[in-house]
PDB file of N, CA and C in Angstrom:
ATOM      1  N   UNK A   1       0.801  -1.167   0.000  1.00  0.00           N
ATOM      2  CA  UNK A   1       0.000   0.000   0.000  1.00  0.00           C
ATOM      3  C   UNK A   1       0.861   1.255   0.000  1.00  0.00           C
ATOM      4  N   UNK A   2       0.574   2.685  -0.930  1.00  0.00           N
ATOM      5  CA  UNK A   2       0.980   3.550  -0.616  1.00  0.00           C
ATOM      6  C   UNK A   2       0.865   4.335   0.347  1.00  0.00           C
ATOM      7  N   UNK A   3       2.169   4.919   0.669  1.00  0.00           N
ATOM      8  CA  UNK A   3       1.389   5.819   1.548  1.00  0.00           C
ATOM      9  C   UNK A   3       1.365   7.559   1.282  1.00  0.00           C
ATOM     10  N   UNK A   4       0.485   8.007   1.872  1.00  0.00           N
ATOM     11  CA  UNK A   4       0.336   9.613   1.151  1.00  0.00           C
ATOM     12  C   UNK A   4       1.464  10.251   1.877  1.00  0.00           C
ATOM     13  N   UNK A   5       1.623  10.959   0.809  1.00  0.00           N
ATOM     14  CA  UNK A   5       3.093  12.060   1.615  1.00  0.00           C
ATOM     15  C   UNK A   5       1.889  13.382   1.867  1.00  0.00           C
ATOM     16  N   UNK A   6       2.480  14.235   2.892  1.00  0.00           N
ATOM     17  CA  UNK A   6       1.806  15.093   3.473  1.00  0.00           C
ATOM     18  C   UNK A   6       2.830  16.286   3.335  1.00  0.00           C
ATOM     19  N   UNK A   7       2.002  17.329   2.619  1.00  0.00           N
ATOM     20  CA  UNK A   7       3.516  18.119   2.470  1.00  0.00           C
ATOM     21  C   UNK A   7       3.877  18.936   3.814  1.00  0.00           C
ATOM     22  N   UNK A   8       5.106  19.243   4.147  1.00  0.00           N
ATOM     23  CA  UNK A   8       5.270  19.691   5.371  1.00  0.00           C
ATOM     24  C   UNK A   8       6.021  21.244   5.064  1.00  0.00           C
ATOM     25  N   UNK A   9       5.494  21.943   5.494  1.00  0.00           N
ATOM     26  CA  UNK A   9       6.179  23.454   5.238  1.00  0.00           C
ATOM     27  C   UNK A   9       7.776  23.253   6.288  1.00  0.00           C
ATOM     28  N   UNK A  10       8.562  23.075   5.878  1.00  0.00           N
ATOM     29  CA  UNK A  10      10.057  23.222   6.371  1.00  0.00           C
ATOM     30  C   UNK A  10      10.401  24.784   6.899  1.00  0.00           C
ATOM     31  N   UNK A  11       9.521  25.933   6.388  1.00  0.00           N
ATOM     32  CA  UNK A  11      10.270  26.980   6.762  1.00  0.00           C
ATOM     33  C   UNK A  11       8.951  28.233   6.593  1.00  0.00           C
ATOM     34  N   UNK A  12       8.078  27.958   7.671  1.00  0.00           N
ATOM     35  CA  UNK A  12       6.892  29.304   7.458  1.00  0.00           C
ATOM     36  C   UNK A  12       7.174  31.008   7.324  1.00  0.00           C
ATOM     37  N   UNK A  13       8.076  31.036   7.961  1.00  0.00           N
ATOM     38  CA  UNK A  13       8.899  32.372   7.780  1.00  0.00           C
ATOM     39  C   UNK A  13       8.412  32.926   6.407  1.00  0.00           C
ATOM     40  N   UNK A  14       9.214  31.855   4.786  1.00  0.00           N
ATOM     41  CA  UNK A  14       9.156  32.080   4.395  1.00  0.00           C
ATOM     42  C   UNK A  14       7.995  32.002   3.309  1.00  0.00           C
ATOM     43  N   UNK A  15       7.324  31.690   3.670  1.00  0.00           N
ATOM     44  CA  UNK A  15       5.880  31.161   3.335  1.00  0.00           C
ATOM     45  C   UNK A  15       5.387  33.016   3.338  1.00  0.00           C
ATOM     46  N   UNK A  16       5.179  33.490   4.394  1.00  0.00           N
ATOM     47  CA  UNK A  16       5.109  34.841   4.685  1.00  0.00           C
ATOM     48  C   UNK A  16       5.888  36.168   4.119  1.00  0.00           C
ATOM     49  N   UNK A  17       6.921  36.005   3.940  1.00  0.00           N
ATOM     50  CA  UNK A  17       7.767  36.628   2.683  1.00  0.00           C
ATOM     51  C   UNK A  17       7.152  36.299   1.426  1.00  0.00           C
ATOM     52  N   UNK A  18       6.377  35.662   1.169  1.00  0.00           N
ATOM     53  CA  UNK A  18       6.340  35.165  -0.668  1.00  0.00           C
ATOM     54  C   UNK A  18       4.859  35.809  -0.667  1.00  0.00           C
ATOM     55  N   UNK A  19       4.535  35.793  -0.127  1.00  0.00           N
ATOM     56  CA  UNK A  19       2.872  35.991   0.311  1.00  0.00           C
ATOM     57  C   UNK A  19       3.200  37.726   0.403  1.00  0.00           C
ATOM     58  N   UNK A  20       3.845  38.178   0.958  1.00  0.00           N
ATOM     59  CA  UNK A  20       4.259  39.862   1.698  1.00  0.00           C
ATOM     60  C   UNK A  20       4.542  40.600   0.022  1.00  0.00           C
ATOM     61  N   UNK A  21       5.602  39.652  -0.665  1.00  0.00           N
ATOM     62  CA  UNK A  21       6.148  40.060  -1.810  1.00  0.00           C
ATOM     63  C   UNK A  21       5.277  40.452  -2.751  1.00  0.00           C
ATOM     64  N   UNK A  22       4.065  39.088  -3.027  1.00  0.00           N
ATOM     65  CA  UNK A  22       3.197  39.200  -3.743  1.00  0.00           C
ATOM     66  C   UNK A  22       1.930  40.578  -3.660  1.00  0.00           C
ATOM     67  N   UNK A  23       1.454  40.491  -2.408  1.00  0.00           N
ATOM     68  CA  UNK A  23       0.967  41.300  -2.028  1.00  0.00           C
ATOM     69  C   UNK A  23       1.452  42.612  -2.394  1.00  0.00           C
ATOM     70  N   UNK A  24       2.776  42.921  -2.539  1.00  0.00           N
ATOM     71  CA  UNK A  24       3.312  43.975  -2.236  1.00  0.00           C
ATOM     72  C   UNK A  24       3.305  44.618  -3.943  1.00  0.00           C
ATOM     73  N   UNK A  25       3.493  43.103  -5.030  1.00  0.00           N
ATOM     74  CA  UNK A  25       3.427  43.436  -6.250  1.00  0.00           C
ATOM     75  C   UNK A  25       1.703  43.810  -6.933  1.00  0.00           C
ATOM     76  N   UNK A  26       0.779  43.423  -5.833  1.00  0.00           N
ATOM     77  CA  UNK A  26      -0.535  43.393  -6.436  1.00  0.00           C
ATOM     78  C   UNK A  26      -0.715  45.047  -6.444  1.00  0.00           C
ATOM     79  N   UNK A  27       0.001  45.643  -5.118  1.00  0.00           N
ATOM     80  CA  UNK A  27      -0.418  46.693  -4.680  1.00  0.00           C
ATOM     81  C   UNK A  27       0.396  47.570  -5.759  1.00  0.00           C
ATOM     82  N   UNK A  28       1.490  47.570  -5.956  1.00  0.00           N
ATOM     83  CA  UNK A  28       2.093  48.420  -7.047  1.00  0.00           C
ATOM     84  C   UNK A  28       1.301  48.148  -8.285  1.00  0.00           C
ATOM     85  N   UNK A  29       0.610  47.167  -8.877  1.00  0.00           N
ATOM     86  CA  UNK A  29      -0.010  47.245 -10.313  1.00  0.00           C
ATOM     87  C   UNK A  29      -1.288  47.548 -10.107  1.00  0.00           C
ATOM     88  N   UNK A  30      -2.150  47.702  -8.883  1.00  0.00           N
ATOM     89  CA  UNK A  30      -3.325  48.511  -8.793  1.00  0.00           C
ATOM     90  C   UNK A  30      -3.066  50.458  -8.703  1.00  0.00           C
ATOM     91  N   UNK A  31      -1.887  50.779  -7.525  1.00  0.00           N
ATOM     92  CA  UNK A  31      -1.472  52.169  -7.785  1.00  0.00           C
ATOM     93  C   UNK A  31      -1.023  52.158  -9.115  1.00  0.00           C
ATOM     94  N   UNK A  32      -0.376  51.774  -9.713  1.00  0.00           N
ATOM     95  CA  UNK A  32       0.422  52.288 -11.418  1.00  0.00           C
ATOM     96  C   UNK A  32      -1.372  52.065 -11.689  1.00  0.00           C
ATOM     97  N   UNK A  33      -2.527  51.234 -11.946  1.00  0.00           N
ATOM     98  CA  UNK A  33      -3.595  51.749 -12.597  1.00  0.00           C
ATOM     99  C   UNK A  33      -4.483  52.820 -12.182  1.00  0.00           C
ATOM    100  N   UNK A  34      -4.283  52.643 -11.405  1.00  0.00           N
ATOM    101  CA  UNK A  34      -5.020  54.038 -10.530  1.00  0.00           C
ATOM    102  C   UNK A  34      -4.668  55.150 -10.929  1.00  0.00           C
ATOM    103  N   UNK A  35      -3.161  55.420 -11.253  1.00  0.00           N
ATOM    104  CA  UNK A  35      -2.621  56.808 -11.697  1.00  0.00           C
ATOM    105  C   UNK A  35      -2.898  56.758 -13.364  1.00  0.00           C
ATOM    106  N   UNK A  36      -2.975  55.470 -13.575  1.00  0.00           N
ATOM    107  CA  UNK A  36      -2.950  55.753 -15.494  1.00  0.00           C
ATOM    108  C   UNK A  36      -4.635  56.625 -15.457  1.00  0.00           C
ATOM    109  N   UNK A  37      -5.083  55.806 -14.557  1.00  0.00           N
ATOM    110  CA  UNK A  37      -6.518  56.499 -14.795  1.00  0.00           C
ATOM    111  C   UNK A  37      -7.060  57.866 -14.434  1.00  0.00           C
ATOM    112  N   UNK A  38      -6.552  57.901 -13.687  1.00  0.00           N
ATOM    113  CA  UNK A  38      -6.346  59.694 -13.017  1.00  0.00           C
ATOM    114  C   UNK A  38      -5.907  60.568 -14.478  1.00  0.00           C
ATOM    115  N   UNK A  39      -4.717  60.060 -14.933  1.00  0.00           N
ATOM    116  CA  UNK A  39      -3.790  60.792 -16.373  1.00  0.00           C
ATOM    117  C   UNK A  39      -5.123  60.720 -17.195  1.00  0.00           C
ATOM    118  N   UNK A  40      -5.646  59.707 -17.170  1.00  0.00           N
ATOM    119  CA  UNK A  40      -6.453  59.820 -18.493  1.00  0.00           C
ATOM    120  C   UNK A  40      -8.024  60.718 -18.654  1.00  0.00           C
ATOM    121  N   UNK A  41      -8.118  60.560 -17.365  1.00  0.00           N
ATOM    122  CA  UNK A  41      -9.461  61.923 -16.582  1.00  0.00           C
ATOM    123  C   UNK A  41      -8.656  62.921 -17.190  1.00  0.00           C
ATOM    124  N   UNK A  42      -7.855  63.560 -16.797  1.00  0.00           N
ATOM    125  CA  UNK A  42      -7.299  64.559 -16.197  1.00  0.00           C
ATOM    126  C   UNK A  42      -7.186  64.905 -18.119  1.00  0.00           C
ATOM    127  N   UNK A  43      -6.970  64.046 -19.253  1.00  0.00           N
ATOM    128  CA  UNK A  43      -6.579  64.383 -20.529  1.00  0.00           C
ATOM    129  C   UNK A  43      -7.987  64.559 -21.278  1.00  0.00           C
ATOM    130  N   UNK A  44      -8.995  63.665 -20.819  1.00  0.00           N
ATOM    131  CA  UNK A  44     -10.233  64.260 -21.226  1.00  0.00           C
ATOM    132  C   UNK A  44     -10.654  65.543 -20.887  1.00  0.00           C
ATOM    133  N   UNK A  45     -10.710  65.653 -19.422  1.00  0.00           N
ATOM    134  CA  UNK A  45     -11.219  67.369 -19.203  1.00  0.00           C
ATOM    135  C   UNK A  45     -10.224  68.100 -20.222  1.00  0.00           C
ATOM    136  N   UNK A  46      -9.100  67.854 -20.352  1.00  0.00           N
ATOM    137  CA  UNK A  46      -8.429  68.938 -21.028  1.00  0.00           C
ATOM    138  C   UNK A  46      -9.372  68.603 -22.110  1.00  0.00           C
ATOM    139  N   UNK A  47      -9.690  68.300 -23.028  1.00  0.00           N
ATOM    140  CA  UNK A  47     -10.112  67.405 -24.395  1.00  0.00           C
ATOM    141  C   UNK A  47     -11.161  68.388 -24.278  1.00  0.00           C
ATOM    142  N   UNK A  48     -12.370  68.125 -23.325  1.00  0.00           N
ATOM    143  CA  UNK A  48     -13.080  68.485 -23.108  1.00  0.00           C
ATOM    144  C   UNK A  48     -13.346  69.870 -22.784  1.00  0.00           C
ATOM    145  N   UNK A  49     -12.747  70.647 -22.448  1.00  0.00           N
ATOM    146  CA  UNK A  49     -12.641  72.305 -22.596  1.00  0.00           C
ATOM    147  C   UNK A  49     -11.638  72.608 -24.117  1.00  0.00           C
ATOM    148  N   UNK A  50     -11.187  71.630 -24.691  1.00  0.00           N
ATOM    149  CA  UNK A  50     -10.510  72.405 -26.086  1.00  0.00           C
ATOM    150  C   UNK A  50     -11.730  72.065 -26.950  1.00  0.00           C
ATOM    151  N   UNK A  51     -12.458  70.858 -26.752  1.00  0.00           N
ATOM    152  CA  UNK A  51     -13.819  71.130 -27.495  1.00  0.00           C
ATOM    153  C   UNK A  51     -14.778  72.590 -27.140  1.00  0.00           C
ATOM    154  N   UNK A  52     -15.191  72.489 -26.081  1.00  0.00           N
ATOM    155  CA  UNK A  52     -15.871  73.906 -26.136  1.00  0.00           C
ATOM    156  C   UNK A  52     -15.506  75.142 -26.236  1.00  0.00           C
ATOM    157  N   UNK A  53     -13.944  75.467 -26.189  1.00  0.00           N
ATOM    158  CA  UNK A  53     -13.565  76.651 -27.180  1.00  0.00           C
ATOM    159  C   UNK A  53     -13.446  76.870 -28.771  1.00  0.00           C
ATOM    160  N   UNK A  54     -13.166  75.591 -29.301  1.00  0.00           N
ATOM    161  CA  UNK A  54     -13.584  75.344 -30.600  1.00  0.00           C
ATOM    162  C   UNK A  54     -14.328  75.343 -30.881  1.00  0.00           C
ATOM    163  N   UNK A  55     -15.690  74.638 -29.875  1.00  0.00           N
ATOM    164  CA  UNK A  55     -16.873  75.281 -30.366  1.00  0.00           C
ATOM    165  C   UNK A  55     -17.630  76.956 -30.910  1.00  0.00           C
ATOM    166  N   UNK A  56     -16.943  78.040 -29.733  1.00  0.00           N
ATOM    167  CA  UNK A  56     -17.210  78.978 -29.746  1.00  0.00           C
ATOM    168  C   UNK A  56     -16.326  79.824 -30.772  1.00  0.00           C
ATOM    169  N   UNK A  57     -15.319  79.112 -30.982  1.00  0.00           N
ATOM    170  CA  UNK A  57     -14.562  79.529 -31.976  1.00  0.00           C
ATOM    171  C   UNK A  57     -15.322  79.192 -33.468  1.00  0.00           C
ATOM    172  N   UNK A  58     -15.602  78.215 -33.665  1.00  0.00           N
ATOM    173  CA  UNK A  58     -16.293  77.814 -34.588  1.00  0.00           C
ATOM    174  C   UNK A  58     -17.734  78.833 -34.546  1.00  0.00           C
ATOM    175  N   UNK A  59     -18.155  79.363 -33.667  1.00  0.00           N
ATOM    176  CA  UNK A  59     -19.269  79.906 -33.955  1.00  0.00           C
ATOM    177  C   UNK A  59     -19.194  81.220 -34.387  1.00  0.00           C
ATOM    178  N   UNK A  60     -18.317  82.011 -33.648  1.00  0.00           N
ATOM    179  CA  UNK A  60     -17.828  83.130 -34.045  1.00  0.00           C
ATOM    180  C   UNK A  60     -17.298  83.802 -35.214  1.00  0.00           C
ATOM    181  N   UNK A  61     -16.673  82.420 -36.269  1.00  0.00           N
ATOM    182  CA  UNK A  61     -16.323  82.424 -37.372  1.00  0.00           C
ATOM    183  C   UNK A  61     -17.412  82.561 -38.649  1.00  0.00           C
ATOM    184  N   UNK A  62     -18.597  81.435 -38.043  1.00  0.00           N
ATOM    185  CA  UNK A  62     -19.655  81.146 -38.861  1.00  0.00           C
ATOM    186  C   UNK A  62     -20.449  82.706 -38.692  1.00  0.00           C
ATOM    187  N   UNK A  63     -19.955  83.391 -37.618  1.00  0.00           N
ATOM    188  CA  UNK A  63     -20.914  85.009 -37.462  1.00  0.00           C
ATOM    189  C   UNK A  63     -20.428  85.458 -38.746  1.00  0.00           C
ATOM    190  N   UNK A  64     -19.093  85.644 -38.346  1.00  0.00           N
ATOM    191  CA  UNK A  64     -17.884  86.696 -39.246  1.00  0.00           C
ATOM    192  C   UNK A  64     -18.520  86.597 -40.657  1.00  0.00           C
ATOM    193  N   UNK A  65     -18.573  85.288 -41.271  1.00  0.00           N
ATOM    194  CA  UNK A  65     -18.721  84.629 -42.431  1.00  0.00           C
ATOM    195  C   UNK A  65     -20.114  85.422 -42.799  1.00  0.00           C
ATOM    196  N   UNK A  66     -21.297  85.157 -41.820  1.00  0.00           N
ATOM    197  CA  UNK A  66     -22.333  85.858 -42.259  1.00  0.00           C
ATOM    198  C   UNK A  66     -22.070  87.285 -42.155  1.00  0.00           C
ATOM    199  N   UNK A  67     -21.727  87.923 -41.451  1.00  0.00           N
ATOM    200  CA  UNK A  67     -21.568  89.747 -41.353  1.00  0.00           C
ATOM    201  C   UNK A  67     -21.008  89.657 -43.313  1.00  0.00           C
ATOM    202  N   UNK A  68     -20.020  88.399 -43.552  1.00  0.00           N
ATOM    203  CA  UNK A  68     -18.965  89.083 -44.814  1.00  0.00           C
ATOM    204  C   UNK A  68     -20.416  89.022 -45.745  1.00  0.00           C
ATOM    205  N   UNK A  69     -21.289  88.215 -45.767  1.00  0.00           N
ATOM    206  CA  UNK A  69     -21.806  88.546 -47.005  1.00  0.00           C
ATOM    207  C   UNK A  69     -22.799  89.204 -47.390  1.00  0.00           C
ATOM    208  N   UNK A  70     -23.203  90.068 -45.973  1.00  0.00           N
ATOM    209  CA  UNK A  70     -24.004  91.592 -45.619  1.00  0.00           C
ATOM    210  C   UNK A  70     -24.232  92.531 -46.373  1.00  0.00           C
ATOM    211  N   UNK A  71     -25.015  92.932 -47.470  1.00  0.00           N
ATOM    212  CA  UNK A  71     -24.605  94.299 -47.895  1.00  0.00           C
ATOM    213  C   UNK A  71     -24.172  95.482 -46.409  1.00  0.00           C
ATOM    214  N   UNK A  72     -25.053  95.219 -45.540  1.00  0.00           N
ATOM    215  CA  UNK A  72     -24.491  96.098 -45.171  1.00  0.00           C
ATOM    216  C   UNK A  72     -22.711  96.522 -44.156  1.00  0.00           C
ATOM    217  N   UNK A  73     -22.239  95.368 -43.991  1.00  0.00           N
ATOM    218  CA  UNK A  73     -21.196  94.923 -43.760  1.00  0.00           C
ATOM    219  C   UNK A  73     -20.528  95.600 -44.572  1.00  0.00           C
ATOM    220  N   UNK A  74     -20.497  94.954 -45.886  1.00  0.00           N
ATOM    221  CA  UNK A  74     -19.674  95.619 -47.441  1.00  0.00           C
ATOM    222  C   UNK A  74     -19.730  96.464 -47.540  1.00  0.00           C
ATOM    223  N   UNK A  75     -20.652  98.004 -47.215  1.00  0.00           N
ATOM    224  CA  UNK A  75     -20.751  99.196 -47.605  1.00  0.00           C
ATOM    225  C   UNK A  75     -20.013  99.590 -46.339  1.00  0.00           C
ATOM    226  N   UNK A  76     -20.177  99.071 -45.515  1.00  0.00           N
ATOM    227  CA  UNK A  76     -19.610  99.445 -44.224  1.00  0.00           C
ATOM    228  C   UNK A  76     -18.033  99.941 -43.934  1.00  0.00           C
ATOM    229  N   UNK A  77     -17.524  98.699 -44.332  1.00  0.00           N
ATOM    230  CA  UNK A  77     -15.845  98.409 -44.912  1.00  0.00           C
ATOM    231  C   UNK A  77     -15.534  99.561 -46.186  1.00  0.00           C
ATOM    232  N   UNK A  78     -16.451  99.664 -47.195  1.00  0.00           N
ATOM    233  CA  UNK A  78     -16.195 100.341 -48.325  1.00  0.00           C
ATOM    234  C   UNK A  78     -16.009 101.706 -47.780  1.00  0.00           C
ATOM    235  N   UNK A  79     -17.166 101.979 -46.476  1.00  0.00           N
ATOM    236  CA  UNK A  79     -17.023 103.545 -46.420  1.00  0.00           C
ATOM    237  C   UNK A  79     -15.624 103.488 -45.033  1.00  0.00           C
ATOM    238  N   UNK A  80     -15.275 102.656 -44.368  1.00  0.00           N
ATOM    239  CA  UNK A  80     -14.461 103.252 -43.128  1.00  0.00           C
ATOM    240  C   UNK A  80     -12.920 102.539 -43.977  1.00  0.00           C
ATOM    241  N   UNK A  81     -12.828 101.881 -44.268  1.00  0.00           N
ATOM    242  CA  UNK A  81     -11.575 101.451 -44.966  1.00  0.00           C
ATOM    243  C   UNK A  81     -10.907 101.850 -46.314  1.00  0.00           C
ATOM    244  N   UNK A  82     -11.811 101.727 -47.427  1.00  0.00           N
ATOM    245  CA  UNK A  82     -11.911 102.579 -48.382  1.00  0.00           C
ATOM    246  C   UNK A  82     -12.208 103.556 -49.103  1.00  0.00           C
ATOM    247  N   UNK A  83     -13.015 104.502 -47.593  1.00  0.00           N
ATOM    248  CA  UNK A  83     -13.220 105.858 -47.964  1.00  0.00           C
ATOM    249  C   UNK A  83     -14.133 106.315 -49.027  1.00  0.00           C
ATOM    250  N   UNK A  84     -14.942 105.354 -49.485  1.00  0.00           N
ATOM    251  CA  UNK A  84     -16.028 105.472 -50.547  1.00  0.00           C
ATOM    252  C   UNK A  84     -17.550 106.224 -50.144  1.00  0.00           C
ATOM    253  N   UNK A  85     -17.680 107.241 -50.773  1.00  0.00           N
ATOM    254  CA  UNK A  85     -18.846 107.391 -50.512  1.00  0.00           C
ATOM    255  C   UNK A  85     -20.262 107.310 -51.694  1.00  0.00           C
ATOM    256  N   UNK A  86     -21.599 107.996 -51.107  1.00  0.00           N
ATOM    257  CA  UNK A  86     -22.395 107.363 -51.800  1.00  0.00           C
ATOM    258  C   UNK A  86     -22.514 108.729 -52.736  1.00  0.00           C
ATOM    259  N   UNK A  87     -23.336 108.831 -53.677  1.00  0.00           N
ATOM    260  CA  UNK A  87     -23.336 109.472 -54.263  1.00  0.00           C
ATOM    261  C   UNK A  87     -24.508 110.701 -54.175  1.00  0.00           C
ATOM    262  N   UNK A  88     -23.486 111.769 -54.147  1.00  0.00           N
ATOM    263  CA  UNK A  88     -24.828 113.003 -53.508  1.00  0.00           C
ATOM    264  C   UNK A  88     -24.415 113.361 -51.904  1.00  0.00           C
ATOM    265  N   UNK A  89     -23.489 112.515 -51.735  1.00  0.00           N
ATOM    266  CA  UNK A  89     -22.899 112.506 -50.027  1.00  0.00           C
ATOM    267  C   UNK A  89     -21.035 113.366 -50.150  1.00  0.00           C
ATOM    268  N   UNK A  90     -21.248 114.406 -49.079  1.00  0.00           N
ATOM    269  CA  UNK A  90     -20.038 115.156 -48.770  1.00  0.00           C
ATOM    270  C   UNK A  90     -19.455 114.376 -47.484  1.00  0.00           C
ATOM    271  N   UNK A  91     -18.313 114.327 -48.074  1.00  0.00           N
ATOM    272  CA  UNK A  91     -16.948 113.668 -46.990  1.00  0.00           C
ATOM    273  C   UNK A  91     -16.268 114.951 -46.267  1.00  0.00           C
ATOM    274  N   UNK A  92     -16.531 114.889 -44.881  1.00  0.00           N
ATOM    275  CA  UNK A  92     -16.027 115.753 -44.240  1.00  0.00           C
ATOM    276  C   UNK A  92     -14.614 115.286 -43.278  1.00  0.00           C
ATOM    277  N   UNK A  93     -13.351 115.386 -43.247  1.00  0.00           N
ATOM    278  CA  UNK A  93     -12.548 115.264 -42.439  1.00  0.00           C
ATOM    279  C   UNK A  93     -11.757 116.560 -42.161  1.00  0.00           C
ATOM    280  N   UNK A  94     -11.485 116.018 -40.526  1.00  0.00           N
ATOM    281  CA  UNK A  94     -10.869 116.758 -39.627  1.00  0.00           C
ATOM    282  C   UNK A  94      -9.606 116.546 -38.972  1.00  0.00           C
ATOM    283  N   UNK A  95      -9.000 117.624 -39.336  1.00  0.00           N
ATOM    284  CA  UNK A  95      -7.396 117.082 -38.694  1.00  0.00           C
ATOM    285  C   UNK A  95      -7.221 116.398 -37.177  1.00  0.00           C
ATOM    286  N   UNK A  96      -6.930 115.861 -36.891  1.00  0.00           N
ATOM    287  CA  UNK A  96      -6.436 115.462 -35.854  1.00  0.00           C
ATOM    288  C   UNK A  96      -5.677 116.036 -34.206  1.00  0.00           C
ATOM    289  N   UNK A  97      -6.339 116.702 -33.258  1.00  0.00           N
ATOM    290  CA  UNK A  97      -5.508 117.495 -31.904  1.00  0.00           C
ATOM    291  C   UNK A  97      -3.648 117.004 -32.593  1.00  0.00           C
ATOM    292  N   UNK A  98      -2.674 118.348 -32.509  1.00  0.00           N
ATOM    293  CA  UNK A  98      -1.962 118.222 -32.114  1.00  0.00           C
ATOM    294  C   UNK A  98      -1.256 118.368 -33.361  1.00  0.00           C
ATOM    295  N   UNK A  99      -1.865 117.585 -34.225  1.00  0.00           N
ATOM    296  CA  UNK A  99      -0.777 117.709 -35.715  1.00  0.00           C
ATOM    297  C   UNK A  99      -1.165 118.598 -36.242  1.00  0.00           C
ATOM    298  N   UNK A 100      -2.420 119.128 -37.020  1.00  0.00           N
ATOM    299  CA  UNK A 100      -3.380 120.388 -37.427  1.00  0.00           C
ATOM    300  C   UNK A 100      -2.536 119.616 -39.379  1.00  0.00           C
ATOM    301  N   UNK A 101      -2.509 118.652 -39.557  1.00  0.00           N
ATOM    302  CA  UNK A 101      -1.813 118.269 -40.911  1.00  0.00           C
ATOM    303  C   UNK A 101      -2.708 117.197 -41.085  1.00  0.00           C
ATOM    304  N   UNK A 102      -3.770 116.771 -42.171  1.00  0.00           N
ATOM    305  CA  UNK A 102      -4.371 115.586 -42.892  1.00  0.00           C
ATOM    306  C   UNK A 102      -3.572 115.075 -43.133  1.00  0.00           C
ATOM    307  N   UNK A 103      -3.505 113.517 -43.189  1.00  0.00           N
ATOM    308  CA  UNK A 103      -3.124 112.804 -43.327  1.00  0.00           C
ATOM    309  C   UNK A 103      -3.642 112.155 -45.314  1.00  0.00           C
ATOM    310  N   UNK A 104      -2.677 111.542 -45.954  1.00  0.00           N
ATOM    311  CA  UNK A 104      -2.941 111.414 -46.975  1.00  0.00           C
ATOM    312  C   UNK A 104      -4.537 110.650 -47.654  1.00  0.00           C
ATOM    313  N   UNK A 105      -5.364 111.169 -48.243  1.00  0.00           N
ATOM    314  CA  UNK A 105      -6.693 110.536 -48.339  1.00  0.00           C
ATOM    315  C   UNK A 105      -7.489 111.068 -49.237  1.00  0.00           C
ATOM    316  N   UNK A 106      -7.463 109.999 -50.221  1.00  0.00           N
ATOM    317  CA  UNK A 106      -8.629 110.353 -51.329  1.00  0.00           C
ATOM    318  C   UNK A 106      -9.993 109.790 -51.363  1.00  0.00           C
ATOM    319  N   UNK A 107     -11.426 110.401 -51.097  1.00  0.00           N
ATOM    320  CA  UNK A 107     -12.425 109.328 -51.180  1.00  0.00           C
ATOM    321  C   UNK A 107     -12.733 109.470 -52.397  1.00  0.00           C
ATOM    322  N   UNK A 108     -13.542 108.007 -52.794  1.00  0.00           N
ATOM    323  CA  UNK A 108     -13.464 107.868 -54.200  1.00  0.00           C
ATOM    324  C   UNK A 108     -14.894 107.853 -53.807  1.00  0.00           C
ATOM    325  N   UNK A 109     -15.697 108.611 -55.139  1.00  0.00           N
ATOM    326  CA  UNK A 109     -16.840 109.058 -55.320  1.00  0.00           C
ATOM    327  C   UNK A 109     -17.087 108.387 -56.741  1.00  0.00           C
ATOM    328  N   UNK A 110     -18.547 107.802 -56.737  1.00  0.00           N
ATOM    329  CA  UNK A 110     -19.164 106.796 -57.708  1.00  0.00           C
ATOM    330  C   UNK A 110     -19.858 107.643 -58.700  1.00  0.00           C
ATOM    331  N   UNK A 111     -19.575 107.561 -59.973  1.00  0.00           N
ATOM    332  CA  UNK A 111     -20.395 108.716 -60.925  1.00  0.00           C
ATOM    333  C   UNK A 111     -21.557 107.612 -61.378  1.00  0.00           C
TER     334      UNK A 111
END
């Protein structure tokens, strides 16, 4: 008849070291996930506020875009940038405090 061998721990000490070690490795690969996950919150909110300035950026553009194709926008620009006026209309300018000298400026008048 056989007989059963019974295993016998020779050295519990270290039974407790292997167990301490392990433990000790579970705990470092739950903190290292814990922080990946924190990083990765922390990259959405960013994500997440560069979307909603792009949004508003994006909206602001789509204004611009409509003001550009305004007549009255266009006449607008024509008269403060290019000095155009309408026709039947007197352009009045005034020198400036301090210099008492116009500055160079022709408005162009539409026949």
């Amino acid at each position: 008849m056989k007989t059963r061998r019974r295993f016998v721990l020779k050295n519990p000490k270290r039974l407790f070291e292997v167990i301490g070690i392990f433990l000790l490795y579970l705990t470092l690969l739950f903190c290292r996930g814990q922080w990946r996950i924190n990083q990765l919150k922390r990259e959405a909110q960013q994500n997440r506020k560069k979307i909603v300035e792009l949004a508003q950026y994006n909206t602001n553009l789509r204004r611009k875009y409509q003001n550009l194709e305004s007549d009255h926008y266009i006449e607008t620009v024509a008269r403060e940038e290019l000095g155009l006026v309408k026709e039947g209309e007197i352009l009045y300018r005034f020198a400036e405090e301090g210099e008492g000298k116009l500055k160079a400026f022709r408005p162009v008048a539409q026949p």
